[in-house]
C-alpha atoms as a PDB file:
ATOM      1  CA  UNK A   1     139.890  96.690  55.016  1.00  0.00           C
ATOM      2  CA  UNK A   2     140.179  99.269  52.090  1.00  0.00           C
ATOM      3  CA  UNK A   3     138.569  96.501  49.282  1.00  0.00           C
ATOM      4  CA  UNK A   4     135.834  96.480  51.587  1.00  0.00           C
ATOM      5  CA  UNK A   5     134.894  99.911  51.502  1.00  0.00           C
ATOM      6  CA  UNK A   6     134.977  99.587  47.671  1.00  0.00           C
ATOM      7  CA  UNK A   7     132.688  96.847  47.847  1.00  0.00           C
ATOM      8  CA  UNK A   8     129.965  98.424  49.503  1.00  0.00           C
ATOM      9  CA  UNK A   9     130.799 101.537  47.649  1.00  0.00           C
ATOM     10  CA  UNK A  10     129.747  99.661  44.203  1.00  0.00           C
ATOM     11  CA  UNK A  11     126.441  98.334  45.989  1.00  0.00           C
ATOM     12  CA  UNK A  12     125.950 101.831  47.221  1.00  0.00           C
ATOM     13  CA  UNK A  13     125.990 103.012  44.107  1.00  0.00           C
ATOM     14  CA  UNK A  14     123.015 101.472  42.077  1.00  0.00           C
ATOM     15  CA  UNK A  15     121.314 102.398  45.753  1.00  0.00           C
ATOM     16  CA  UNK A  16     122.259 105.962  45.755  1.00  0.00           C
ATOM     17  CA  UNK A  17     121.474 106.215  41.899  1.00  0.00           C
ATOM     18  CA  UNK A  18     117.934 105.053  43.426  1.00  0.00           C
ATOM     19  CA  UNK A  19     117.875 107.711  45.819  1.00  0.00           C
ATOM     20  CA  UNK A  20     119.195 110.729  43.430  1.00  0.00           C
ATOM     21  CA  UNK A  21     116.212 110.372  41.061  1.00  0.00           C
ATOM     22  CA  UNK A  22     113.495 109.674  43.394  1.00  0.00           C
ATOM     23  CA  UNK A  23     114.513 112.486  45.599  1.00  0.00           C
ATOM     24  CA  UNK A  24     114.080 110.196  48.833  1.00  0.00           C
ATOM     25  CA  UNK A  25     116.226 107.508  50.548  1.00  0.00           C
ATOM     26  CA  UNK A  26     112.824 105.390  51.233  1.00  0.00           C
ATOM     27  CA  UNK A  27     113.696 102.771  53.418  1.00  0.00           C
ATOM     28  CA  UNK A  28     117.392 102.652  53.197  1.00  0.00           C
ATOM     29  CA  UNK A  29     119.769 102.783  56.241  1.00  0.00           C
ATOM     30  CA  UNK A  30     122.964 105.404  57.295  1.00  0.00           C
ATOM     31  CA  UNK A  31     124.633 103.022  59.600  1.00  0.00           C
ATOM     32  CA  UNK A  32     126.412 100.827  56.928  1.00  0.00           C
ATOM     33  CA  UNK A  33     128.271 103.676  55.037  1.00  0.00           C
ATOM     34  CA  UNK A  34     128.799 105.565  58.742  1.00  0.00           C
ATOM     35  CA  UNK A  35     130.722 102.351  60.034  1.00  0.00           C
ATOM     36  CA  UNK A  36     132.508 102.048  56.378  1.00  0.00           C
ATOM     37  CA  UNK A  37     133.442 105.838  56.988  1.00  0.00           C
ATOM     38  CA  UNK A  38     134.558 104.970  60.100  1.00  0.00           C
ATOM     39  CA  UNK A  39     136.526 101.592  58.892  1.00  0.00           C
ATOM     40  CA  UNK A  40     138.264 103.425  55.888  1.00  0.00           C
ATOM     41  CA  UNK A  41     139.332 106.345  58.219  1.00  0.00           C
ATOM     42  CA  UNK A  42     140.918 104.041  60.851  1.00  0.00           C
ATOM     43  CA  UNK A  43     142.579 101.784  57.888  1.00  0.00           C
ATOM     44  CA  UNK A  44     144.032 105.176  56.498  1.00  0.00           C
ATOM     45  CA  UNK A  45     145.610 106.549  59.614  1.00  0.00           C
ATOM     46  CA  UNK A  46     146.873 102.512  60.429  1.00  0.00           C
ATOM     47  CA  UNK A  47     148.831 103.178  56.688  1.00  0.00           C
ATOM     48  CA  UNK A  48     150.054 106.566  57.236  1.00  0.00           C
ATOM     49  CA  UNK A  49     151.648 105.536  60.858  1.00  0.00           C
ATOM     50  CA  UNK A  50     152.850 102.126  59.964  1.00  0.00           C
ATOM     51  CA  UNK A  51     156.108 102.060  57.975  1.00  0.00           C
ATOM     52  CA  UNK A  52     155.702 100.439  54.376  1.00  0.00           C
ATOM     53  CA  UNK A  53     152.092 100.163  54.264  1.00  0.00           C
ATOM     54  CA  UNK A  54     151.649 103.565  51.711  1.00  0.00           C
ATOM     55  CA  UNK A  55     149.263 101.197  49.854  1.00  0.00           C
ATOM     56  CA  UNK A  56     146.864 100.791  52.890  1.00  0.00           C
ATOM     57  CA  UNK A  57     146.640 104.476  52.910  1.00  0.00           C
ATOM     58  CA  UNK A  58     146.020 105.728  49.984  1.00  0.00           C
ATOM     59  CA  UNK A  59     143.471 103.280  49.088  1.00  0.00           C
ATOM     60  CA  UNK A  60     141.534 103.908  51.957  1.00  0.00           C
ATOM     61  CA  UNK A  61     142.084 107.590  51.722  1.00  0.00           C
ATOM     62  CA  UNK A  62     139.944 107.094  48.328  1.00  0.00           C
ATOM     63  CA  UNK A  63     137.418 104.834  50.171  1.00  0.00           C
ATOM     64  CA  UNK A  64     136.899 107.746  52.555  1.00  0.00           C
ATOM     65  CA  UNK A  65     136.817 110.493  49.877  1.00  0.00           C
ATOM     66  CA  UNK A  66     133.634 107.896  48.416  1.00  0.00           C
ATOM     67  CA  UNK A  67     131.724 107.583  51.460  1.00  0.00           C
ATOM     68  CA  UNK A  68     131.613 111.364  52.351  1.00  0.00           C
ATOM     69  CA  UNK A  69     129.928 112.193  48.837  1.00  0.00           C
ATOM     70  CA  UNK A  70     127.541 108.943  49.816  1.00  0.00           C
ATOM     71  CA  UNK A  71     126.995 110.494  53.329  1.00  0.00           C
ATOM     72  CA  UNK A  72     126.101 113.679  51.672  1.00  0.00           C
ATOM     73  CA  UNK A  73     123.941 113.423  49.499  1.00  0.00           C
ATOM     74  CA  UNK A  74     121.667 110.902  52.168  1.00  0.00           C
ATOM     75  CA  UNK A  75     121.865 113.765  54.220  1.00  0.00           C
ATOM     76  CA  UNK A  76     120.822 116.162  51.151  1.00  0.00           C
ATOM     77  CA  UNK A  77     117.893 113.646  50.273  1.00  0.00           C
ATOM     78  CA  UNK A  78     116.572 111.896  53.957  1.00  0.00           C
ATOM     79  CA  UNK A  79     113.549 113.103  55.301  1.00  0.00           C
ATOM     80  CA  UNK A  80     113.683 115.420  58.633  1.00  0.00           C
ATOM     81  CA  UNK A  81     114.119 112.460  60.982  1.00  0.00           C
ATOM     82  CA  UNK A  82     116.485 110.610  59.138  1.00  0.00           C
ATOM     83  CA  UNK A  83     118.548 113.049  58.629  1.00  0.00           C
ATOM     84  CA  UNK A  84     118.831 113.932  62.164  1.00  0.00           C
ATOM     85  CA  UNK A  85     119.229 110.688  62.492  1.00  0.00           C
ATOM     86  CA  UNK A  86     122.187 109.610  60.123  1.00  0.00           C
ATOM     87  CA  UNK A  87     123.526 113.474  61.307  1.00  0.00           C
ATOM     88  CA  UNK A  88     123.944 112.040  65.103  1.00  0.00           C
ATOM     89  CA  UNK A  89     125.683 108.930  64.245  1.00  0.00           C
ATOM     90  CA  UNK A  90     128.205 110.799  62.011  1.00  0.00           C
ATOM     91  CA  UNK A  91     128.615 112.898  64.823  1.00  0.00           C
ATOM     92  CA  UNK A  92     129.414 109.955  67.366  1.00  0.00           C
ATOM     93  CA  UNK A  93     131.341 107.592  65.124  1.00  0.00           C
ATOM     94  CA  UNK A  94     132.492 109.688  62.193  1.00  0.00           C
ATOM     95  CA  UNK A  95     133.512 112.364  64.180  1.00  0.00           C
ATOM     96  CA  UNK A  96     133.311 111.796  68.111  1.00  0.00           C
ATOM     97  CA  UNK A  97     134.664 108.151  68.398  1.00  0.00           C
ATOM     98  CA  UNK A  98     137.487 108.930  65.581  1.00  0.00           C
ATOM     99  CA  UNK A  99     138.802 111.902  66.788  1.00  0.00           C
ATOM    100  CA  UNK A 100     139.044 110.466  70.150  1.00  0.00           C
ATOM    101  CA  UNK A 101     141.151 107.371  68.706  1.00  0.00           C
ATOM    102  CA  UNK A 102     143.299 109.343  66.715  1.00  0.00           C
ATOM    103  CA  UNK A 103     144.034 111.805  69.670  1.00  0.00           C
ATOM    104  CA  UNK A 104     144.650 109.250  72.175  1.00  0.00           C
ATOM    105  CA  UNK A 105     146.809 107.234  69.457  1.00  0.00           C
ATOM    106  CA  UNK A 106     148.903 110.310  68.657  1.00  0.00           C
ATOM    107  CA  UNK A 107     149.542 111.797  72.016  1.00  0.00           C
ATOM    108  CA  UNK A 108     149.495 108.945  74.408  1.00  0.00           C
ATOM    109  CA  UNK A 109     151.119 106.277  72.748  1.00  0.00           C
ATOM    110  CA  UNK A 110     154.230 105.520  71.049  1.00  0.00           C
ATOM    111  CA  UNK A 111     155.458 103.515  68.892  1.00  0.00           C
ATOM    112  CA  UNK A 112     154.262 100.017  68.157  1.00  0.00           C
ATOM    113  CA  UNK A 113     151.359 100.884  70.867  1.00  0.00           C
ATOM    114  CA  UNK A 114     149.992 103.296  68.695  1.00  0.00           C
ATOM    115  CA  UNK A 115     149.760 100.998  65.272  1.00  0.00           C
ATOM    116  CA  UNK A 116     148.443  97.738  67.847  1.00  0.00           C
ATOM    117  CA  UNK A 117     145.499  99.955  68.820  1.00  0.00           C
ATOM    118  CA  UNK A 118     144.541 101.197  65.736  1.00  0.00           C
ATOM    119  CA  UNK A 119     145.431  97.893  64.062  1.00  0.00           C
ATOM    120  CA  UNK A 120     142.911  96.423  66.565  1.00  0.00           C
ATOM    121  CA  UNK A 121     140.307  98.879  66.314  1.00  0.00           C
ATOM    122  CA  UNK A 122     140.491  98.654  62.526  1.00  0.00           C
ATOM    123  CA  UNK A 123     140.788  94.526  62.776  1.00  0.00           C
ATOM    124  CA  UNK A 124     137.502  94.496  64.862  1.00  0.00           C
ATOM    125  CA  UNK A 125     135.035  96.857  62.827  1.00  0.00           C
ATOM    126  CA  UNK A 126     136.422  94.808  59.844  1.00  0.00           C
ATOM    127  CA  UNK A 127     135.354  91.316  61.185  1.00  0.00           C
ATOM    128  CA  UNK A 128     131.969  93.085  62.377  1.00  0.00           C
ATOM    129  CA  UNK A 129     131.460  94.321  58.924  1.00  0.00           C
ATOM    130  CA  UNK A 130     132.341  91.134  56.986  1.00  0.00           C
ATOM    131  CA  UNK A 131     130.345  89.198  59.820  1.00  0.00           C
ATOM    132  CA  UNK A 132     127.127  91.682  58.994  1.00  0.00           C
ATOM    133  CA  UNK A 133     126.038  89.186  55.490  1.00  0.00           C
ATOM    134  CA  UNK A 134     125.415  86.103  58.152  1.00  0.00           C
ATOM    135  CA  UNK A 135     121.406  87.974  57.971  1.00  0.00           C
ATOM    136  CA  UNK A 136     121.616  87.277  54.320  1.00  0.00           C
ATOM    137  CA  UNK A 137     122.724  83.946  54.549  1.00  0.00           C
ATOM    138  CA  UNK A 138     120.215  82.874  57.055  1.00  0.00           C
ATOM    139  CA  UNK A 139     118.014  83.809  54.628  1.00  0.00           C
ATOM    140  CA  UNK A 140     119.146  82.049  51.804  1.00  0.00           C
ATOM    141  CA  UNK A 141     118.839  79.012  53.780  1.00  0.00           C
ATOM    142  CA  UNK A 142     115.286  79.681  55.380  1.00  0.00           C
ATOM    143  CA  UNK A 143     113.706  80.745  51.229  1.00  0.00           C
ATOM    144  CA  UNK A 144     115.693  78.383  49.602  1.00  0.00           C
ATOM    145  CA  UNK A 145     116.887  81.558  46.895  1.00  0.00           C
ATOM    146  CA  UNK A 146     119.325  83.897  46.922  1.00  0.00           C
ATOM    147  CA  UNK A 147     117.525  86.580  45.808  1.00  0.00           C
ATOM    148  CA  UNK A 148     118.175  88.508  48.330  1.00  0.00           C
ATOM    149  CA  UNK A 149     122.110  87.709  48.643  1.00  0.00           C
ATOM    150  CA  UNK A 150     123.630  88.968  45.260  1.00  0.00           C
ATOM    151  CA  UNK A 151     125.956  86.998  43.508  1.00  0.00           C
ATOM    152  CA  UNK A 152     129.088  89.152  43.007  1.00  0.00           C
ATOM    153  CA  UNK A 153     128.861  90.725  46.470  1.00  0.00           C
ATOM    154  CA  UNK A 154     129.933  87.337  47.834  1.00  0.00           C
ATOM    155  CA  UNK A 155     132.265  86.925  44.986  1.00  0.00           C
ATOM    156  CA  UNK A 156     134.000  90.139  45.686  1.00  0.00           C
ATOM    157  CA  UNK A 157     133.961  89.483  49.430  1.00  0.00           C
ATOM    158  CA  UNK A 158     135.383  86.250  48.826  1.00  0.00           C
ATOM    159  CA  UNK A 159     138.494  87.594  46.469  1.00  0.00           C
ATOM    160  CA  UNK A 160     139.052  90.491  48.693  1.00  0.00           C
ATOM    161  CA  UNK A 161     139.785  88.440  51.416  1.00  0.00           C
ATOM    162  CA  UNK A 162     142.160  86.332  49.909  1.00  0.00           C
ATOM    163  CA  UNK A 163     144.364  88.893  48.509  1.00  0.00           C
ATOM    164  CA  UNK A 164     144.237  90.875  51.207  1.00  0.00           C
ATOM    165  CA  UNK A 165     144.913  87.634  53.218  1.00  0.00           C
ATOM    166  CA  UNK A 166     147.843  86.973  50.910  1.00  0.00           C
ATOM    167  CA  UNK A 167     149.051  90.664  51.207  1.00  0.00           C
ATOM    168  CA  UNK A 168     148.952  90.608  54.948  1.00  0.00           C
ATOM    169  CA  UNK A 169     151.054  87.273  54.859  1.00  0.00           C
ATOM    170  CA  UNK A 170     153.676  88.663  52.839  1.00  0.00           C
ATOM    171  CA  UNK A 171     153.912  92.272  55.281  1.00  0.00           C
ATOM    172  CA  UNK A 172     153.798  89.970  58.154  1.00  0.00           C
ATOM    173  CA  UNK A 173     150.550  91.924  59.159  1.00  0.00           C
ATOM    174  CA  UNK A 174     148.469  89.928  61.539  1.00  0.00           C
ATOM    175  CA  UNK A 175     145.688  93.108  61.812  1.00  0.00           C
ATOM    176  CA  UNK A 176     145.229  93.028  57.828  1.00  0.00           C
ATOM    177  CA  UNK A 177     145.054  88.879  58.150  1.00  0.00           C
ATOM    178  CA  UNK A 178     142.954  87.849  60.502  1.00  0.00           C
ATOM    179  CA  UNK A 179     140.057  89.571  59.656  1.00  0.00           C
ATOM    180  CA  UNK A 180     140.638  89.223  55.800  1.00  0.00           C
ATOM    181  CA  UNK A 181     141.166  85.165  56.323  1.00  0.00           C
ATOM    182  CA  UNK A 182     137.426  85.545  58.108  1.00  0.00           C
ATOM    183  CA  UNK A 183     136.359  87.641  55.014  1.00  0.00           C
ATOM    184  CA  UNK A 184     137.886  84.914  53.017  1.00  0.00           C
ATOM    185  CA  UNK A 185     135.901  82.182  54.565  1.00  0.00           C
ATOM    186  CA  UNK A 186     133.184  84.045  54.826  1.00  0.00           C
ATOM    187  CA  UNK A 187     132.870  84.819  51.040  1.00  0.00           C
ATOM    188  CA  UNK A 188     133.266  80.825  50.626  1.00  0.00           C
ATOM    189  CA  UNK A 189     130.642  80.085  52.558  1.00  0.00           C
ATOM    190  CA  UNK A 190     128.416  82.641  50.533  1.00  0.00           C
ATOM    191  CA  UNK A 191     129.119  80.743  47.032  1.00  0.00           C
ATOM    192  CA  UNK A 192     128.912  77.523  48.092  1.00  0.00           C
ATOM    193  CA  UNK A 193     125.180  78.619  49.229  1.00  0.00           C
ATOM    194  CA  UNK A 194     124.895  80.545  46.228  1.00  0.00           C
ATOM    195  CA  UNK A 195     126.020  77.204  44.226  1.00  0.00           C
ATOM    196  CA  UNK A 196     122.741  75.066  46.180  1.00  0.00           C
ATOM    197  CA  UNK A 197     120.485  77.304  45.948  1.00  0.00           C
ATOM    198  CA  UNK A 198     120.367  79.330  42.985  1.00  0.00           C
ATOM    199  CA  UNK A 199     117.858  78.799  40.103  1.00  0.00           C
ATOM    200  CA  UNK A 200     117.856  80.208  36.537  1.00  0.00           C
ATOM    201  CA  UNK A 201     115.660  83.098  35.771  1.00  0.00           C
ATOM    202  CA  UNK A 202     113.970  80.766  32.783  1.00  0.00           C
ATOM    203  CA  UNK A 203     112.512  78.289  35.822  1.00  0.00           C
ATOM    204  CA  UNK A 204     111.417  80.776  37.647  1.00  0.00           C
ATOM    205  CA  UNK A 205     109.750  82.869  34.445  1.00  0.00           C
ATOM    206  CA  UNK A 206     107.694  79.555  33.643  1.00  0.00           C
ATOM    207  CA  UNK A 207     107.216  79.315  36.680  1.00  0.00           C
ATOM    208  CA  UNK A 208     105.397  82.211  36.942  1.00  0.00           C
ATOM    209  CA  UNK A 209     103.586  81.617  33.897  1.00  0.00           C
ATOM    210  CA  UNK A 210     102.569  78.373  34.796  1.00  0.00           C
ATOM    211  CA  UNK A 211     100.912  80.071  37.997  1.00  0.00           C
ATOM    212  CA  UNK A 212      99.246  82.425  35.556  1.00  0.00           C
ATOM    213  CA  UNK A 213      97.702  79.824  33.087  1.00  0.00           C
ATOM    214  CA  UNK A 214      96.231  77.593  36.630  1.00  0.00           C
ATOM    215  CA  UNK A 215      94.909  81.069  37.662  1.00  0.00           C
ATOM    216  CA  UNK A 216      92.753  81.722  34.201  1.00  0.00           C
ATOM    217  CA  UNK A 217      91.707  78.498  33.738  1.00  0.00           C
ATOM    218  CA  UNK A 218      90.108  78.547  37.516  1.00  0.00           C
ATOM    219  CA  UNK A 219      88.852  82.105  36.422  1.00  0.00           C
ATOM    220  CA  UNK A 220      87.535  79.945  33.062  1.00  0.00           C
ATOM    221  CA  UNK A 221      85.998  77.230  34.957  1.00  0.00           C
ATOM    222  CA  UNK A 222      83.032  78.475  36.902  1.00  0.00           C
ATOM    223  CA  UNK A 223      82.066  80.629  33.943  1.00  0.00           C
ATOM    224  CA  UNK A 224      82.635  76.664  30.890  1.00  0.00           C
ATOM    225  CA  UNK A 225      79.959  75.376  33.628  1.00  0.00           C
ATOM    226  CA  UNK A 226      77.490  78.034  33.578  1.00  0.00           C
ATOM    227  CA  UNK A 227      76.927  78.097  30.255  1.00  0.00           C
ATOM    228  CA  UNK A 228      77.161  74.109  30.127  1.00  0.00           C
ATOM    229  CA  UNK A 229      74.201  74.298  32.245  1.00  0.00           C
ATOM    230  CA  UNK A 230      72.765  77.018  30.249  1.00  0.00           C
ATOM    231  CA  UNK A 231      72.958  74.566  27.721  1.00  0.00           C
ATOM    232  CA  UNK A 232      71.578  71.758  29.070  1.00  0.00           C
ATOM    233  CA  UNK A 233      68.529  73.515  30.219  1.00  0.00           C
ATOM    234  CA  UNK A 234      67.779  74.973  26.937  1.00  0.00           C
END
């Protein structure tokens, strides 16, 4: 859904901020922000051919108006083989696989055909994309930390599914609601992890420290006995 292209949009951006000053998108990926390209554009054309839903439209007009300038400047910034990389799956989803949809949408179907496929094309790259943070949560589970599943991602995820769960209820929209009730769950599931396992910084920080201190006194050790013995045999 639109939300969801914000979301990753507002992760994106401390990431692309990364990749703007160190001239180099390391180790990060193209596929996520292709797919939410992909997802935004569907989502806009489901609002512009579905009577009453102008809000659908213009909100993921402005999610697709975000994840061109992201798509650009990876492109400006990958090296040579990622950008032919992340330049060939524009090509096939971005491009290829959404022209095709809109074409066969707007010229072979009428009607209430046209808004069930897109609706369902839409619906499944949604569920696919809220579905993708199952990786994280494995993770969680198999560290014990969420350190690697931040806290207001699964926050958002879990508020923009149940609004746009709500708002699909109210429209009657079953394409908007079943994949936002999975986001909704989804996002549940992620905080109720996030409530077992996470730890305050301070614990950690001591710790740390506490690591530290074991590690110079076993550094002090060896060298309190050698000049005991010194000692002794003087």
């Amino acid at each position: 859904m639109v939300s969801l292209s914000f979301i990753i949009g507002a992760i994106g951006r401390g990431a692309f901020r990364r990749i703007v000053k160190h001239r180099s998108t390391e180790e990060f990926e193209s596929l996520p922000y292709v797919c939410t390209l992909l997802n935004s554009s569907l989502w806009t054309y489901y609002g512009i051919i579905k009577a009453g839903e102008f809000l659908v439209a213009t909100i993921n007009g402005f999610g697709v108006v975000v994840e061109i300038v992201f798509l650009v400047l990876f492109l400006v910034f990958a090296p040579p083989r990622m950008r032919e990389k992340t330049a060939i799956l524009i090509g096939i989803f971005d491009v290829g696989f959404l022209a095709a949809a809109i074409l066969v949408c707007q010229f072979l179907l009428d009607g209430d055909m046209k808004i069930a496929v897109v609706g369902f094309l839409g619906a499944g790259l949604n569920i696919v994309m809220y579905v993708s943070p199952l990786a994280a949560m494995k993770t969680v589970v198999r560290t014990k930390s969420v350190e690697y599943m931040p806290f207001f991602l699964s926050l958002f995820v879990f508020l923009n599914g149940g609004i746009w769960a709500c708002y699909a209820v109210l429209k009657k929209d079953w394409f908007l609601g079943v994949p936002n009730v999975a986001g909704f769950f989804l996002g549940a599931a992620q905080l109720i992890l996030y409530a077992i396992y996470w730890k305050p910084k301070s614990s950690k920080n001591i710790a740390s420290k506490d690591l530290e201190d074991g590690s110079q006194r076993e550094h002090l050790l060896p060298y309190a006995s050698s000049v005991n013995e010194n000692v002794n045999e003087g």
